[in-house]
C-alpha atoms as a PDB file:
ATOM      1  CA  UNK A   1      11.176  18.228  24.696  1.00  0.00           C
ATOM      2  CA  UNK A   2       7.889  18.092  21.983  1.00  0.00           C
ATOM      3  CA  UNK A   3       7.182  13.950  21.917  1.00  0.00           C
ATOM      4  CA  UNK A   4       6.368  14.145  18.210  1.00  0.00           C
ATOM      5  CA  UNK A   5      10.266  15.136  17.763  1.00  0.00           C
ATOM      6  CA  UNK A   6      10.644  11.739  19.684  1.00  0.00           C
ATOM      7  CA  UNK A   7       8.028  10.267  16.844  1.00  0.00           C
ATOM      8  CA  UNK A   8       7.446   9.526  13.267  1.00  0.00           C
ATOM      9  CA  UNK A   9       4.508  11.330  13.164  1.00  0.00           C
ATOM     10  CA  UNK A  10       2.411  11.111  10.123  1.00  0.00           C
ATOM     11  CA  UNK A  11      -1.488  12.391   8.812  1.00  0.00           C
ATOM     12  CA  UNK A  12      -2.944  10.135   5.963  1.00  0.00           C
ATOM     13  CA  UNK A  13      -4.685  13.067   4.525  1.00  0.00           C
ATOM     14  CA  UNK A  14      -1.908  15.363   4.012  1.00  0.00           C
ATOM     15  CA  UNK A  15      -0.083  12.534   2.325  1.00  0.00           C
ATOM     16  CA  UNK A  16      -2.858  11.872   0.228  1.00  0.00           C
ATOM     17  CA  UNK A  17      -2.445  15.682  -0.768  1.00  0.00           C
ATOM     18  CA  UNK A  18       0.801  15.482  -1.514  1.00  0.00           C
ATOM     19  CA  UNK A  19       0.252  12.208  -3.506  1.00  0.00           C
ATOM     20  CA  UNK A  20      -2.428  13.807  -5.561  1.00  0.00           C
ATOM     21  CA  UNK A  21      -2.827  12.522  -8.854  1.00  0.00           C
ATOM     22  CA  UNK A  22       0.841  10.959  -8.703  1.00  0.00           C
ATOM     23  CA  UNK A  23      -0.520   6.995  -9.428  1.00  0.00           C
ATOM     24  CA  UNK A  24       1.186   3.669  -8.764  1.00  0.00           C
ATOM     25  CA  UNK A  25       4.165   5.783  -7.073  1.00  0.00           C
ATOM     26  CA  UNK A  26       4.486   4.751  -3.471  1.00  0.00           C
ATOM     27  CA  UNK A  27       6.077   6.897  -0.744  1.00  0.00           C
ATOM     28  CA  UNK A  28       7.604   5.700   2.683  1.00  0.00           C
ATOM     29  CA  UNK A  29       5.316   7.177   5.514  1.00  0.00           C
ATOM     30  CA  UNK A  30       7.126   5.337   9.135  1.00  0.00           C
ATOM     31  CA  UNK A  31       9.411   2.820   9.321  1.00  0.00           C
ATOM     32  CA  UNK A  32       9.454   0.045  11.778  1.00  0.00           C
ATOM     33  CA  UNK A  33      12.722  -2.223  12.184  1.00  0.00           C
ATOM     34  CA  UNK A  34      13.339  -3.226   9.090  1.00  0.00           C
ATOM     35  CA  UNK A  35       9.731  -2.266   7.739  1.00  0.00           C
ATOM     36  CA  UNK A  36       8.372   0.609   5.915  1.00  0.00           C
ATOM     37  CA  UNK A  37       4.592   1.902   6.097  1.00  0.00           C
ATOM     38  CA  UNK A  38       4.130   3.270   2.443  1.00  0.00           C
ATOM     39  CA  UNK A  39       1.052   5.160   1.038  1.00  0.00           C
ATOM     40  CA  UNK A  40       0.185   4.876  -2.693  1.00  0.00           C
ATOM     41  CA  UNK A  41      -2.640   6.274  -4.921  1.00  0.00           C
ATOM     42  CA  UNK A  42      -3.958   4.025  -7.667  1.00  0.00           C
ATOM     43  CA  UNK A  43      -6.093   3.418 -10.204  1.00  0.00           C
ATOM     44  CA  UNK A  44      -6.128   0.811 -12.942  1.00  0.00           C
ATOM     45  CA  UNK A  45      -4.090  -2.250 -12.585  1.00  0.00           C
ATOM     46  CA  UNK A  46      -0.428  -3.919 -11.725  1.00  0.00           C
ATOM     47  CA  UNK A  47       0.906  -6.109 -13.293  1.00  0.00           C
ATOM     48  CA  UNK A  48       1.100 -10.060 -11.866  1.00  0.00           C
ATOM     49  CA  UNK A  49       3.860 -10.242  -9.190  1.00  0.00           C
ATOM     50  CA  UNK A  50       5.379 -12.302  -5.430  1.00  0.00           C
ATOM     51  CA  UNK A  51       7.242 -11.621  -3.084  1.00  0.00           C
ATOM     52  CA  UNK A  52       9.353 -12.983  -0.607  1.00  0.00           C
ATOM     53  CA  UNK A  53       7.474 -11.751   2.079  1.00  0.00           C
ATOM     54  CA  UNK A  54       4.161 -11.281   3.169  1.00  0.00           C
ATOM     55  CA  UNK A  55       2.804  -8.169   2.561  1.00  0.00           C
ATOM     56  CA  UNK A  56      -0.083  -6.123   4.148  1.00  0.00           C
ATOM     57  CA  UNK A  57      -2.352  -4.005   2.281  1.00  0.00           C
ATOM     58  CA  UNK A  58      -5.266  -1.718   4.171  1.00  0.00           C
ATOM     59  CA  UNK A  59      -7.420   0.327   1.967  1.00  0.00           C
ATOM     60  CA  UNK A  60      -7.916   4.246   3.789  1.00  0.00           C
ATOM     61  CA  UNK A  61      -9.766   5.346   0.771  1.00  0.00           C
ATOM     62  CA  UNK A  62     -11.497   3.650  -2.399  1.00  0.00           C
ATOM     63  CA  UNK A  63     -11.800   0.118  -2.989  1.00  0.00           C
ATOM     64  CA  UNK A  64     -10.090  -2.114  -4.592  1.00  0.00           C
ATOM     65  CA  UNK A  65      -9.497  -5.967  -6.015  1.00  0.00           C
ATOM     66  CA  UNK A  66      -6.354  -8.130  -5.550  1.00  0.00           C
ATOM     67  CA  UNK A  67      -6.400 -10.877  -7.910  1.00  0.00           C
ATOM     68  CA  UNK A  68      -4.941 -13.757  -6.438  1.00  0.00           C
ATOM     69  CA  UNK A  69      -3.711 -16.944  -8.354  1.00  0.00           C
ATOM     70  CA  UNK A  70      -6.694 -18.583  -5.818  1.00  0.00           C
ATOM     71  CA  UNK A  71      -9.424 -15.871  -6.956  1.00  0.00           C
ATOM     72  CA  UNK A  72      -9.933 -12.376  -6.039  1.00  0.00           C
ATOM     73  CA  UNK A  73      -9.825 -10.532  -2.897  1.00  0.00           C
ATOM     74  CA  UNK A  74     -12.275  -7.209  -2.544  1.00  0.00           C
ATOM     75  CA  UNK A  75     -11.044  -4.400   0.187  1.00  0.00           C
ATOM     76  CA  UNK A  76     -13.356  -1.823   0.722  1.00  0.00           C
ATOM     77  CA  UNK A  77     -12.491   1.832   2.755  1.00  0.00           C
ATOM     78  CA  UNK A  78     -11.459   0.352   6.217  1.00  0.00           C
ATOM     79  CA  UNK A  79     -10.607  -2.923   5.186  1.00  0.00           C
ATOM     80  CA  UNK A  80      -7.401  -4.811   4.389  1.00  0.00           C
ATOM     81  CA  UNK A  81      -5.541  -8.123   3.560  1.00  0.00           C
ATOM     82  CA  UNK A  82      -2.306 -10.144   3.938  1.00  0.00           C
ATOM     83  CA  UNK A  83      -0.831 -11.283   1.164  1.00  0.00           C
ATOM     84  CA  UNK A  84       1.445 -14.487   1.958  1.00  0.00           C
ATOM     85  CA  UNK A  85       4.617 -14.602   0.577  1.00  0.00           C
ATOM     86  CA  UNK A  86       5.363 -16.466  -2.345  1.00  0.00           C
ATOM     87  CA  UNK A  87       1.658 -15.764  -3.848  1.00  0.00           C
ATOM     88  CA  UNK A  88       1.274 -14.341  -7.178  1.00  0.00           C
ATOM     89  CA  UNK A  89      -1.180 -10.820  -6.870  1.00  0.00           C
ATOM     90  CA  UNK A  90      -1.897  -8.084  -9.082  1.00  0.00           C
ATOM     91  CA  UNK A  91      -3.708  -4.979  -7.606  1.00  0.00           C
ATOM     92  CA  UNK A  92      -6.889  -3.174  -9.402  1.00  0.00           C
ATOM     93  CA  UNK A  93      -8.543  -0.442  -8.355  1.00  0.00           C
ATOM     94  CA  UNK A  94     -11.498   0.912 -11.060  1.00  0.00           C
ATOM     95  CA  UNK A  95     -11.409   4.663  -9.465  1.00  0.00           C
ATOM     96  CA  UNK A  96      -8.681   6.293  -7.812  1.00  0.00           C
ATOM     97  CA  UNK A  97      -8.019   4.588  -4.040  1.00  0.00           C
ATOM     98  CA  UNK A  98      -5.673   5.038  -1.562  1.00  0.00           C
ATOM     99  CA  UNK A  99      -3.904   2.143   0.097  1.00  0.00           C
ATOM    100  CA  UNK A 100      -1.678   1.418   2.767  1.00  0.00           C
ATOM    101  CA  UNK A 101       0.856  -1.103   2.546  1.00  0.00           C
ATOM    102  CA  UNK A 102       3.606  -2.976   5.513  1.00  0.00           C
ATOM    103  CA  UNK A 103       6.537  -4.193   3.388  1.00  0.00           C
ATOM    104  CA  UNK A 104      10.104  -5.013   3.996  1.00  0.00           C
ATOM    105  CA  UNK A 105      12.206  -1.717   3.510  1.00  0.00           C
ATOM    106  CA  UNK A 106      14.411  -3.391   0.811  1.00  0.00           C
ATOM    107  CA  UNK A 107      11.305  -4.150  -1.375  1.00  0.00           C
ATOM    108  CA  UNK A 108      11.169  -0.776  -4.103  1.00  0.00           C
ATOM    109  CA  UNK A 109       7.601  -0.923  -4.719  1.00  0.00           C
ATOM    110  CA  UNK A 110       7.223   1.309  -7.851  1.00  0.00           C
ATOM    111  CA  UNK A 111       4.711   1.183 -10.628  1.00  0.00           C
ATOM    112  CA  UNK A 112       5.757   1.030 -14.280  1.00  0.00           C
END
């Protein structure tokens, strides 16, 4: 038996393919337990938002600025951040970047 039918096996760049020009649209990549993995181009910002758990968010490409309600947080290519739960963030990237995030499955992280 082939071990990646055994696996969620995933490459970053062809889901940054398929994500394309597609902004603030999330899609699940693995899931963990009760966790989902999800990749999301973006560009420009989110609005001001919590959550009721922490979330994780790793920059593959890009960089970008969380604004936190205790000042901002810069992630470059590489780099990432946990966001406690309960604090109030909006994401901002100036060119198009794409992030990584570790989020509770029943959380439907969607742009509007």
């Amino acid at each position: 038996m082939d071990i990646k039918s055994l696996l969620q096996f995933y490459n970053i760049e062809e889901i940054d393919s398929r994500l394309g020009d597609t902004l603030w649209s999330p899609i699940d990549v693995a899931y963990v337990n009760d966790w989902v993995l999800r990749a999301a181009a973006i560009k420009g910002e989110y609005h001001w938002h919590s959550h009721e758990d922490d979330e994780l968010f790793f920059v593959y490409k890009g960089e970008i600025v969380i604004e936190t309600e205790k000042g901002p947080i810069t992630l470059k290519e590489g780099e990432g951040a946990v966001i406690p739960k309960g604090t109030s963030h909006k994401p901002i990237a100036k060119q198009r970047a794409l992030i990584l995030m570790f989020e509770p499955v029943s959380l439907k992280s969607k742009g509007d």
